[in-house]
Protein backbone atom coordinates (compact mmCIF):
# COMPACT_ATOMS: atom_id res chain seq x y z
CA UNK A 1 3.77 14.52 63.83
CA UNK A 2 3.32 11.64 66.60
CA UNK A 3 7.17 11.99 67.75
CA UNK A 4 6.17 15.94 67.55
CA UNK A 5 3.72 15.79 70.08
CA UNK A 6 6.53 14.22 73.11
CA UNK A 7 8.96 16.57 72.51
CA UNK A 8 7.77 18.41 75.61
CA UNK A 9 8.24 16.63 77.96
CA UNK A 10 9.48 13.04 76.74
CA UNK A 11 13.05 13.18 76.72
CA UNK A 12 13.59 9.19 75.35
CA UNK A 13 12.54 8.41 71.91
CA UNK A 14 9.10 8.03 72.73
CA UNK A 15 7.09 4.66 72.95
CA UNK A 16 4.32 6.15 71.18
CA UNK A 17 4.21 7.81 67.58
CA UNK A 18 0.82 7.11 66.53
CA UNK A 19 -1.96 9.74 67.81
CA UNK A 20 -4.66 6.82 67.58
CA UNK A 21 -2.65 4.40 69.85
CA UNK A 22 -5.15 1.90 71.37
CA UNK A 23 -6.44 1.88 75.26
CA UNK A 24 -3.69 -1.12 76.01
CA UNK A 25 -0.75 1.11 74.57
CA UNK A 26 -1.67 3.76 76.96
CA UNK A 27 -1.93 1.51 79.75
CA UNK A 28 1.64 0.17 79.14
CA UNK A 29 3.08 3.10 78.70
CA UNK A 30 1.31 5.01 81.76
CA UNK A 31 3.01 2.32 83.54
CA UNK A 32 6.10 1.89 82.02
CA UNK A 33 7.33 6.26 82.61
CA UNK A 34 6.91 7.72 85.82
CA UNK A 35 8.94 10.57 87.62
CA UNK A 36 12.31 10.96 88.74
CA UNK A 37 13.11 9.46 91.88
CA UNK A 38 14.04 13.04 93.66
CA UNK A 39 10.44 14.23 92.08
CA UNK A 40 8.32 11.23 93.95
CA UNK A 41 10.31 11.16 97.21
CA UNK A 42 9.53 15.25 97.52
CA UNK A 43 5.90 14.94 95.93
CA UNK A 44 2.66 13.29 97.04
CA UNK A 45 0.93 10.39 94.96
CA UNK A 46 -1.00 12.54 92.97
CA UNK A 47 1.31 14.69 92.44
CA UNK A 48 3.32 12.72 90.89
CA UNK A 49 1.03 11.52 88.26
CA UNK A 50 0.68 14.79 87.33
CA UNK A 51 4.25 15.30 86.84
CA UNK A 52 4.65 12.06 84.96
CA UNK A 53 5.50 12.93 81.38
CA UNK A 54 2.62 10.83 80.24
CA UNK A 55 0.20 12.94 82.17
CA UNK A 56 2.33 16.20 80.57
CA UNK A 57 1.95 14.85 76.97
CA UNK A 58 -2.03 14.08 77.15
CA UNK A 59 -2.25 17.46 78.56
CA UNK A 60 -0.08 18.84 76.16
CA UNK A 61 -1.88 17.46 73.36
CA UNK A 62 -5.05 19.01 74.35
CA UNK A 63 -3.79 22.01 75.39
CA UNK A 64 -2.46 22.38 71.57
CA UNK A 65 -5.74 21.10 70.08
CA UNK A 66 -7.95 23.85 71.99
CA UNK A 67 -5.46 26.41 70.31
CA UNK A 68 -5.67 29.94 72.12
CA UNK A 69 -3.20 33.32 72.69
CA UNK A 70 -0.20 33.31 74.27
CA UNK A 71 0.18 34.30 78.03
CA UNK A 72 2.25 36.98 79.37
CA UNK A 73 5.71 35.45 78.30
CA UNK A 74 4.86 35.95 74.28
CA UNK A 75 4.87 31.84 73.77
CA UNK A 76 2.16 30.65 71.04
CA UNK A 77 1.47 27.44 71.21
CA UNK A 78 3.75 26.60 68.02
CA UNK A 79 6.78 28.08 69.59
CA UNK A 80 6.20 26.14 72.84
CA UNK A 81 7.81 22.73 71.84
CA UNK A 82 10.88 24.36 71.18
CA UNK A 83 10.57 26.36 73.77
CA UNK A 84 10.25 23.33 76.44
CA UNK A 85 12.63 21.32 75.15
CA UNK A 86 15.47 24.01 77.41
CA UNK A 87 13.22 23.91 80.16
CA UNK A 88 11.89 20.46 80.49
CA UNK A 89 13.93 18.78 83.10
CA UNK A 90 14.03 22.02 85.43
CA UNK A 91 10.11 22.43 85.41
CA UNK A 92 9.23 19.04 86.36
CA UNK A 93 11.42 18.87 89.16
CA UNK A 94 10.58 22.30 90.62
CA UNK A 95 6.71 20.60 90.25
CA UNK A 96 8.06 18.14 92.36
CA UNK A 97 9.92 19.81 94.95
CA UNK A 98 6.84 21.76 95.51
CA UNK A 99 8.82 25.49 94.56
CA UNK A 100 7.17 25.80 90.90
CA UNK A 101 5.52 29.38 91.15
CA UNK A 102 2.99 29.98 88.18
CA UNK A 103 3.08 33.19 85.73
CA UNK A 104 0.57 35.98 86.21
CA UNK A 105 -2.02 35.67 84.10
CA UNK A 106 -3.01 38.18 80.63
CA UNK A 107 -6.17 39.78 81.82
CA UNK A 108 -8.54 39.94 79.02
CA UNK A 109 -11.75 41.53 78.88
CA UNK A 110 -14.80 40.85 76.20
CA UNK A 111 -17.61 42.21 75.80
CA UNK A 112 -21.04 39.92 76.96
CA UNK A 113 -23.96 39.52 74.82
CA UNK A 114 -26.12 41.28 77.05
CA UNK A 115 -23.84 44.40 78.06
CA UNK A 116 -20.80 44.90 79.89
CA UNK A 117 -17.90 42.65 79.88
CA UNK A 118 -16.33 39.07 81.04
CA UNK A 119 -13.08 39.12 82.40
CA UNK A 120 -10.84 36.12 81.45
CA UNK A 121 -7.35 35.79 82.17
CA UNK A 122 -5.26 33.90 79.76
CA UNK A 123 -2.33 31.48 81.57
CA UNK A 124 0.81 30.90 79.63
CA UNK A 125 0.54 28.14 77.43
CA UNK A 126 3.26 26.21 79.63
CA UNK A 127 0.77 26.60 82.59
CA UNK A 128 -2.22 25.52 80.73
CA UNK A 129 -0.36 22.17 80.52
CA UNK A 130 0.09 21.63 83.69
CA UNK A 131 -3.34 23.02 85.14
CA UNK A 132 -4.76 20.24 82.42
CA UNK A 133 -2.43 17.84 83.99
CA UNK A 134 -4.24 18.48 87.23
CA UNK A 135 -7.45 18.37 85.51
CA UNK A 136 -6.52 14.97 84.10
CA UNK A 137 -5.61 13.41 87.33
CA UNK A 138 -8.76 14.93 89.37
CA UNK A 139 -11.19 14.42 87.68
CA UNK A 140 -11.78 10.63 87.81
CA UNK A 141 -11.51 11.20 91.58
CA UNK A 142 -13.47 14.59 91.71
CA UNK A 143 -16.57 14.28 88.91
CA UNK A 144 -18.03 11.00 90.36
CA UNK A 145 -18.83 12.79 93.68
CA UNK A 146 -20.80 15.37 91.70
CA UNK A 147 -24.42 15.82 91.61
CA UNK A 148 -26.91 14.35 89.01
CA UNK A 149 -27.98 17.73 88.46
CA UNK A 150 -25.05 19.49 87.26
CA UNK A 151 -24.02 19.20 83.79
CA UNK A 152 -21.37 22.50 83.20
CA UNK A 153 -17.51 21.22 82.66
CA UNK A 154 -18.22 17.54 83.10
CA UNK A 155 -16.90 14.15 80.84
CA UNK A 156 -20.25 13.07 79.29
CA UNK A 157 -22.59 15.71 80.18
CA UNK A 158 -23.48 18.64 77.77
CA UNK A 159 -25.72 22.08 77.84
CA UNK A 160 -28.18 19.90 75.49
CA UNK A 161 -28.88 17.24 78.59
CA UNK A 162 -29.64 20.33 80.88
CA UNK A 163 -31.71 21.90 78.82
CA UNK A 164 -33.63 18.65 78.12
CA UNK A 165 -34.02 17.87 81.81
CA UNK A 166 -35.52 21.53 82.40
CA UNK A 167 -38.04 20.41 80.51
CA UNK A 168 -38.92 17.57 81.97
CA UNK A 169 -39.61 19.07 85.32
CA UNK A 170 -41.56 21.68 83.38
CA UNK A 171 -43.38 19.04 82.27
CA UNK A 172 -44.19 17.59 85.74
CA UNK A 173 -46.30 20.08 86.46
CA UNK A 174 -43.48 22.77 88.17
CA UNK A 175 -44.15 25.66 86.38
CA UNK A 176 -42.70 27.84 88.32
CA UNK A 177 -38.77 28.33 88.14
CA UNK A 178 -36.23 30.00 90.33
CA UNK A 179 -33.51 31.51 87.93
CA UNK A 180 -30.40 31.88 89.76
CA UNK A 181 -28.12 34.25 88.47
CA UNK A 182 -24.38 34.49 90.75
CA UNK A 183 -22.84 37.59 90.62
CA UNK A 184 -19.14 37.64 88.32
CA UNK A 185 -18.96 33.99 89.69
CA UNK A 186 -15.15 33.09 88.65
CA UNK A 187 -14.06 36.82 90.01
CA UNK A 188 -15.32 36.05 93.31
CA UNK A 189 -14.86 32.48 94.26
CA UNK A 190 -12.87 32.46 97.82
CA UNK A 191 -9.83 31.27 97.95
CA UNK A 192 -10.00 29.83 101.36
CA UNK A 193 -13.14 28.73 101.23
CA UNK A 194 -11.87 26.79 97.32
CA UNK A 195 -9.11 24.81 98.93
CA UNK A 196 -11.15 23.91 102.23
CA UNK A 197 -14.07 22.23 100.26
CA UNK A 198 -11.18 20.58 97.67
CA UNK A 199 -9.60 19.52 101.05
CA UNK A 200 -12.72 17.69 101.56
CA UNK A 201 -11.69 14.85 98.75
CA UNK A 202 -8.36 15.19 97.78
CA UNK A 203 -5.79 15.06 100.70
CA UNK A 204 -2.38 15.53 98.83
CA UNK A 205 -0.77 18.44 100.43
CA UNK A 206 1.75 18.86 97.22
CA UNK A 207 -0.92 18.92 94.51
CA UNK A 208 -3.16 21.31 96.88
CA UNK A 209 -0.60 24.08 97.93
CA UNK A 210 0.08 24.20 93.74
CA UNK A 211 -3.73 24.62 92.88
CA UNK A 212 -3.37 27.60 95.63
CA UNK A 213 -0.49 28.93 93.78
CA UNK A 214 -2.36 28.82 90.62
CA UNK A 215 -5.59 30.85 92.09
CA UNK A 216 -2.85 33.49 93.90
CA UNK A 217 -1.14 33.89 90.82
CA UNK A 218 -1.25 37.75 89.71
CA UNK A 219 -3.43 39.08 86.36
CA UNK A 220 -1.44 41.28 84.41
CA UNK A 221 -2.80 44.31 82.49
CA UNK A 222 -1.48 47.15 80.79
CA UNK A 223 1.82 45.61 82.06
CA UNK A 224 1.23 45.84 85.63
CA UNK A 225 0.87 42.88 87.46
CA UNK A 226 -1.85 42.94 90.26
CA UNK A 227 -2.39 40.93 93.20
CA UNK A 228 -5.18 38.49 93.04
CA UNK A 229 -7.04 37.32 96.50
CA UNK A 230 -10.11 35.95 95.47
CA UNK A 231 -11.69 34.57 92.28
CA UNK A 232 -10.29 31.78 89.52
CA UNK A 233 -11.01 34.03 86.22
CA UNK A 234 -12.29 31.68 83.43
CA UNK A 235 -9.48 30.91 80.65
CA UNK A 236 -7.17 28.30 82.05
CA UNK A 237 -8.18 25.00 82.27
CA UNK A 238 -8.33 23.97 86.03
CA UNK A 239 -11.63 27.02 86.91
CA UNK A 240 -13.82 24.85 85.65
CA UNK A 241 -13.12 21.97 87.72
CA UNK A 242 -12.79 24.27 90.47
CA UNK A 243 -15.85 25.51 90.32
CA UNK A 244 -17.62 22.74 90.55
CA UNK A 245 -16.16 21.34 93.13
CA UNK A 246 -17.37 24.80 95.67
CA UNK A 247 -21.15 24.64 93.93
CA UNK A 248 -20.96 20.91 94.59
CA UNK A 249 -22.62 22.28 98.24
CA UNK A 250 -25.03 23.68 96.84
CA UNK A 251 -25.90 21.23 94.77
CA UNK A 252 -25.84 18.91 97.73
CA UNK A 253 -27.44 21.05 99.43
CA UNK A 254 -30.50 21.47 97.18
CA UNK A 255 -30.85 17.56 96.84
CA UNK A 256 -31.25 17.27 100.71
CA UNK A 257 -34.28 19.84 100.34
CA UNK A 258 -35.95 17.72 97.94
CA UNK A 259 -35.86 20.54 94.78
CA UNK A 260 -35.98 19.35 91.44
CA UNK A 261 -32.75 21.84 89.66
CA UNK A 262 -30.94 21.89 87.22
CA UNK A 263 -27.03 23.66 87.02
CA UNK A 264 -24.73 24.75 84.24
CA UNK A 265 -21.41 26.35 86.32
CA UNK A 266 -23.00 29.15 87.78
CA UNK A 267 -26.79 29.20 85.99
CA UNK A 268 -29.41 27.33 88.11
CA UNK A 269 -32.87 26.73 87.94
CA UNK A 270 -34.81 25.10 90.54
CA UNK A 271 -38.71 24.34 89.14
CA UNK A 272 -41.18 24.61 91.67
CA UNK A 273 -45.17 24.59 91.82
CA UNK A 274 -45.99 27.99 93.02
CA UNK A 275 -44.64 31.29 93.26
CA UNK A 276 -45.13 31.48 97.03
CA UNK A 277 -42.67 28.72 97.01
CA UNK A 278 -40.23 29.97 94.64
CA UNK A 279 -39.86 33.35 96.13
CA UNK A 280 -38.99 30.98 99.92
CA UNK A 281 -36.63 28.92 97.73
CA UNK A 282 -34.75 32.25 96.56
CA UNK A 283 -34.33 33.85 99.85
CA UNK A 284 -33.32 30.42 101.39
CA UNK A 285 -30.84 29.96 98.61
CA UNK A 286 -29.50 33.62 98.53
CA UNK A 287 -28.49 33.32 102.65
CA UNK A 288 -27.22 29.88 101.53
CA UNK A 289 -24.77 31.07 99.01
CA UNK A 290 -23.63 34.21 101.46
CA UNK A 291 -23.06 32.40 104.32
CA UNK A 292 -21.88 28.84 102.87
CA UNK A 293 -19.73 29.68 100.28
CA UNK A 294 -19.19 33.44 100.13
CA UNK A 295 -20.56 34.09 96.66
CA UNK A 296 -23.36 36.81 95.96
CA UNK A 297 -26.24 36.46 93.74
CA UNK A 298 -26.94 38.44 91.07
CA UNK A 299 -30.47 40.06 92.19
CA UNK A 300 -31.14 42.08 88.80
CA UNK A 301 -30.55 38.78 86.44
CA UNK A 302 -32.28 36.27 89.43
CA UNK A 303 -35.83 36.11 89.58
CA UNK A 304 -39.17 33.88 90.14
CA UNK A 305 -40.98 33.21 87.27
CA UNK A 306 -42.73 31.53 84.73
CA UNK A 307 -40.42 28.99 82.41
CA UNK A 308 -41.46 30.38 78.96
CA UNK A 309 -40.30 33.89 80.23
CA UNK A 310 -36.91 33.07 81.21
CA UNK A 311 -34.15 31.50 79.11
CA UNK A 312 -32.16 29.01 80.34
CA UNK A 313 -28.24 28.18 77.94
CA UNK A 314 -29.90 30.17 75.11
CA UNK A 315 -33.26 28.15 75.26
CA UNK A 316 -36.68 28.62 76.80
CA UNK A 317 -39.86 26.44 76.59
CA UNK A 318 -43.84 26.96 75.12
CA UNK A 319 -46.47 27.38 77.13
CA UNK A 320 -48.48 24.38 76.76
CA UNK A 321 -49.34 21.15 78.59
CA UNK A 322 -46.14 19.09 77.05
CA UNK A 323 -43.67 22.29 77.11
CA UNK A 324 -41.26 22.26 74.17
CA UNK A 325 -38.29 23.74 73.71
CA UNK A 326 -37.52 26.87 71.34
CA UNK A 327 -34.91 29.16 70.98
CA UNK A 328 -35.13 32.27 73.68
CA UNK A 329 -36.07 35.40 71.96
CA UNK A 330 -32.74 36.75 73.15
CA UNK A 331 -30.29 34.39 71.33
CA UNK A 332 -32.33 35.09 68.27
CA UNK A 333 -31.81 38.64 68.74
CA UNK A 334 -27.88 37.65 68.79
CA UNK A 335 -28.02 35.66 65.75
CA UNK A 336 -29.85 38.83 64.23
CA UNK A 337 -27.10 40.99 65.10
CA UNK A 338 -24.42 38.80 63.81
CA UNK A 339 -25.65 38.80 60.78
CA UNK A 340 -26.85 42.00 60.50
CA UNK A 341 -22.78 42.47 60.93
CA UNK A 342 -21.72 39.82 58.13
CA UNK A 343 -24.04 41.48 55.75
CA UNK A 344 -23.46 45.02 56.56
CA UNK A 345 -22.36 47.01 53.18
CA UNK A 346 -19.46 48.86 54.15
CA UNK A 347 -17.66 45.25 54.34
CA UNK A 348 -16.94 45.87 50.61
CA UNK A 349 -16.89 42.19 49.90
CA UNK A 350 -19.05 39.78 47.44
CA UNK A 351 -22.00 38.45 47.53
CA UNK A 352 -20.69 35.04 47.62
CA UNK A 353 -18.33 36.14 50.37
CA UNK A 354 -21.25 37.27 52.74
CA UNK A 355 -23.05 34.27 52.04
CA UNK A 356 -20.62 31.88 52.79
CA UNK A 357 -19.44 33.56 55.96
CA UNK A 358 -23.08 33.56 56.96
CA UNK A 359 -23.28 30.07 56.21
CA UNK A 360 -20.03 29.63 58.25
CA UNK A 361 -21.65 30.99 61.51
CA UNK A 362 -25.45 29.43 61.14
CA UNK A 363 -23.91 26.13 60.78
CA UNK A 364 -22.32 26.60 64.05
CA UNK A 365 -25.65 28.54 65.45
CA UNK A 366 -27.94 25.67 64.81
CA UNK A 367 -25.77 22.80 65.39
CA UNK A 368 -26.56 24.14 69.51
CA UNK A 369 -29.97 25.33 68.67
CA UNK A 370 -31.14 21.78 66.98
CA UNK A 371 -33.08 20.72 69.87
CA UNK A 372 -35.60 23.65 69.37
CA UNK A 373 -38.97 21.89 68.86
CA UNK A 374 -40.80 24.84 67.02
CA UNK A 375 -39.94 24.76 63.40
CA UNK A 376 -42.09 27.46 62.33
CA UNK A 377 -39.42 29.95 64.10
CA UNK A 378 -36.76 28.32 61.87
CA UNK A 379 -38.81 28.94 58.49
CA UNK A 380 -39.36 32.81 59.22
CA UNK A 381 -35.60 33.09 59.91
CA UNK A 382 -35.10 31.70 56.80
CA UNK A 383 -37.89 33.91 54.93
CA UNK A 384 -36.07 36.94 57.31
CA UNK A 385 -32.01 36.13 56.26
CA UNK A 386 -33.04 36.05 52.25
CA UNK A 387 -34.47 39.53 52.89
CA UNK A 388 -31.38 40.83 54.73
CA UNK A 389 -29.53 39.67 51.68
CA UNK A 390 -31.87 41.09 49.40
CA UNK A 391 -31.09 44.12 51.08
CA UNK A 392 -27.39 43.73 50.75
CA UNK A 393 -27.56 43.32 46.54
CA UNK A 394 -30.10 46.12 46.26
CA UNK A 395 -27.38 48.37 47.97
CA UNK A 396 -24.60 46.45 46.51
CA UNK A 397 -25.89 48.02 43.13
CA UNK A 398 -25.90 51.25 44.33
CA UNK A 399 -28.19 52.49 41.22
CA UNK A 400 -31.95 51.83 40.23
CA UNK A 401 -30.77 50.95 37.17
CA UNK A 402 -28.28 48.19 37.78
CA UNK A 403 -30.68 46.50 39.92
CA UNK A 404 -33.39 46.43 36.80
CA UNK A 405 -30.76 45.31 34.51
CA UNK A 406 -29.97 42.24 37.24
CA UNK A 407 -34.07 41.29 37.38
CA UNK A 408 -33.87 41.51 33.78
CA UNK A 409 -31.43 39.13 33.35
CA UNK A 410 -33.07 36.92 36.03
CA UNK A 411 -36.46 36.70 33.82
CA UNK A 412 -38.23 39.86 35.06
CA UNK A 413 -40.81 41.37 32.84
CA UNK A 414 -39.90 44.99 31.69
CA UNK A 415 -43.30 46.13 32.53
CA UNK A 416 -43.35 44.90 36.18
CA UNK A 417 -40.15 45.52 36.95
CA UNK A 418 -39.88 49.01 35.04
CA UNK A 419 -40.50 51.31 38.18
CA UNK A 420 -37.21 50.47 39.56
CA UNK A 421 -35.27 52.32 37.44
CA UNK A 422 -36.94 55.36 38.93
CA UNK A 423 -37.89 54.20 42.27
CA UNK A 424 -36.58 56.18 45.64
CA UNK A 425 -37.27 53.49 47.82
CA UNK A 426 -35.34 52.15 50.29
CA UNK A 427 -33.75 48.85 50.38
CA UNK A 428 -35.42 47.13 53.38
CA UNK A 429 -38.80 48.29 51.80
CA UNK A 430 -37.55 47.53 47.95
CA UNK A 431 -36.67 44.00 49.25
CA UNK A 432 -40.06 43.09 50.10
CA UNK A 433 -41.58 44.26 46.57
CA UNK A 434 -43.27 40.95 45.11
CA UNK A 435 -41.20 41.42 41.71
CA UNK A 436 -37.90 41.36 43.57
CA UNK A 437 -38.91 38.42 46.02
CA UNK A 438 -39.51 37.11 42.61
CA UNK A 439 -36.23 37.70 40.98
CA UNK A 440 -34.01 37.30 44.53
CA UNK A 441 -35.88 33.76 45.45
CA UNK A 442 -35.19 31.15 47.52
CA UNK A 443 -33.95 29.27 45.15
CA UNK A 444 -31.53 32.20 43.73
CA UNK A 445 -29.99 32.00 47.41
CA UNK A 446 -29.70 28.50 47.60
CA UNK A 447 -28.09 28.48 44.38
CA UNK A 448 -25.54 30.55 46.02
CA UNK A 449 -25.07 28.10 48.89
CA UNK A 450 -27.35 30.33 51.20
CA UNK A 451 -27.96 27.58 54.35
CA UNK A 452 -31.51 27.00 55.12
CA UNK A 453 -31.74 26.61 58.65
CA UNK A 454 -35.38 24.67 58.21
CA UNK A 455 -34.16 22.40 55.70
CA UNK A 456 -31.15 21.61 57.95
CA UNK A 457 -32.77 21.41 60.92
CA UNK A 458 -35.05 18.47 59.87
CA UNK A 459 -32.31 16.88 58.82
CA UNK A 460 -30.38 17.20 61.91
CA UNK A 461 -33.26 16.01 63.91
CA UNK A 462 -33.36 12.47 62.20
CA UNK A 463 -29.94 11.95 63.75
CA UNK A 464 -30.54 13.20 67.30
């Protein structure tokens, strides 16, 4: 598997075979392969570390550990090693030379939580590598410069750390916050305006007329290639980086005024003491963002307002003198809905089928949502997901009659439990009947491996 992972773009043996190599083995062998001649006499320095197989293998190795589709040349990521191993020697030197021209990208749209849909465009897999190459090589140069206050797309910072500072300032006393919504973002960053503030910190020509190529490079759809002169659409490696290094102005910006904020790529919240002052900070920043950098805020999603009615990365805060932080009504209206789809009927799966795929996707739901600081919320999930699944079993039976003869069997008396058999109600209302709450408990569920989200969540907050 080690050798498997150099085939790329190693063409030697390969120094390294073990995926768990130490920091000293990386060192020696950064040093020890570098590029062809003809690639660094045509190719600035940082260029050329990108082009440096060991750059293309680290790349390569995450690129294949973040999975994903293939791009608009048909090659998965498991027929790509094979694939490269024609093409090696002629890519790197075209990277070199400064003539490598990227594919168009696989435009891709999904639908968003709240309506309406995100457009991502999905890079070949052989230009993932070598936009994560450029990611690799930038961002110990780039991410230092950033500000304190952003934490989107940045080594060692996390959605949880923003959240947590939001309510700190909430905290302070500034309870009044300044949502900032930007308009599609990542399908209208400027081009021009990209490479002028990347200019600003990284000065090889080489390496900067390829990240141009990359943000030119057409989005295909339907099978027709269009041109593209504006925007970095999110799916390939590099728009992240890119993105902050145009709100970095902003960012700067805002520090110079003095605002406490807080940004996750293009969600912003700047706390302030009043709304007089919030609705000034808005305008200011609106003109900012239209002038500056070209970018257009999004005035239905943007408003000034009170913390605990806005959500900020799925969370919001309480209303009290030491805020705390609980789950936004909105994501738990998501988490309704995706369960409401796991346990719909016409799935025509088992019972232990349902409940392990909703198991599946609240493990993953709370492992983000573990900060929340209101427990109580958690417990009538709980109380709400065993009724939902009560629901599914009383129309899994289809018949009065099977569902007495399953109450039966769980210890239910004959005369409570005798009206079933004749009973026209429905299942939501049947489900909250005290002799089937009996029957169906919570301990029936867990049985089943149902996942309490109370029980887990108190023992995920011992470890955080």
């Amino acid at each position: 598997m080690g050798r498997q992972l150099l085939l790329s773009f190693d063409a030697g043996e390969g120094r390294d075979r073990e995926r768990g190599r130490n920091s000293r083995e990386r060192s020696q062998t950064s040093q020890a392969v570098t590029a062809p001649k003809e690639v660094r006499a045509a190719s600035g320095p940082l260029l050329e570390q990108v082009v440096r197989r060991e750059t293309l293998n680290r790349a390569w190795r995450r690129i294949r550990a973040n999975g994903g589709a293939p791009g608009v040349d048909g090659v998965s990521i498991e027929q790509f090693p094979a694939w490269m191993a024609e093409r090696r020697d002629d890519v790197v030197r075209a990277l070199g030379e400064g003539t490598y021209e990227p594919s168009a990208v696989l435009r891709v749209e999904i639908p968003k939580p709240d309506g309406g849909t995100r457009t991502l465009g999905v890079p070949t897999v052989l230009d993932r590598v070598i936009q994560q190459a450029i990611v690799i090589v930038l961002t110990p140069i780039l991410d230092p410069t950033f500000s304190e206050a952003s934490y989107g797309y940045r080594p060692g910072r996390s959605a949880h750390q923003a959240v947590r500072r939001a309510r700190d300032f909430v905290a302070q006393g500034h309870r009044w916050v300044v949502d900032i919504d930007l308009e599609s973002f990542f399908d209208r960053v400027n081009h021009d305006v990209l490479i002028e503030r990347l200019s600003r910190k990284v000065h090889d020509k080489a390496l900067l007329r390829l990240v141009r190529r990359f943000l030119r490079a057409g989005m295909m759809a339907d099978g027709v290639v269009g041109v593209r002169t504006e925007g970095t659409p999110q799916g390939g490696p590099l728009s992240p980086l890119l993105s902050n290094v145009l709100l970095d102005e902003w960012d700067k910006e805002l520090e110079r005024r003095g605002h406490r904020f807080v940004r996750y790529a293009d969600d912003c919240n700047i706390y302030v003491q009043s709304k007089r002052a919030g609705e000034r900070v808005l305008a200011s920043c609106r003109r900012f963002l239209a002038e500056r950098l070209r970018l257009r805020m999004n005035v239905r999603k943007s408003a000034v307002d009170r913390p605990w009615k806005r959500s900020f990365l799925g969370y919001s805060v309480t209303n009290r003198s030491q805020p705390r932080l609980r789950i936004a009504p909105r994501s738990i209206q998501r988490m309704k809905q995706r369960v409401r789809e796991l346990s719909r009927r016409t799935r025509g799966v088992s019972l232990k089928r349902v409940i392990a795929d909703v198991a599946t996707y609240l493990r993953g739901w709370l492992a983000y949502y573990r900060l929340a600081e209101t427990p109580s919320v958690l417990r009538r999930l709980d109380a709400w997901l065993r009724r939902k699944l009560r629901c599914y079993i009383i129309k899994q039976k289809g018949r009065n009659s099977r569902l007495y003869a399953l109450l039966r069997s769980l210890g239910g008396k004959p005369a409570d439990i005798g009206w079933i058999a004749t009973s026209s109600r429905g299942p939501w209302r049947m489900s909250r009947n005290p002799q089937v709450h009996t029957g169906l408990s919570a301990r029936y569920f867990e049985e089943r491996g149902l996942f309490c989200l109370h029980r887990q969540w108190l023992m995920l907050a011992k470890t955080t």
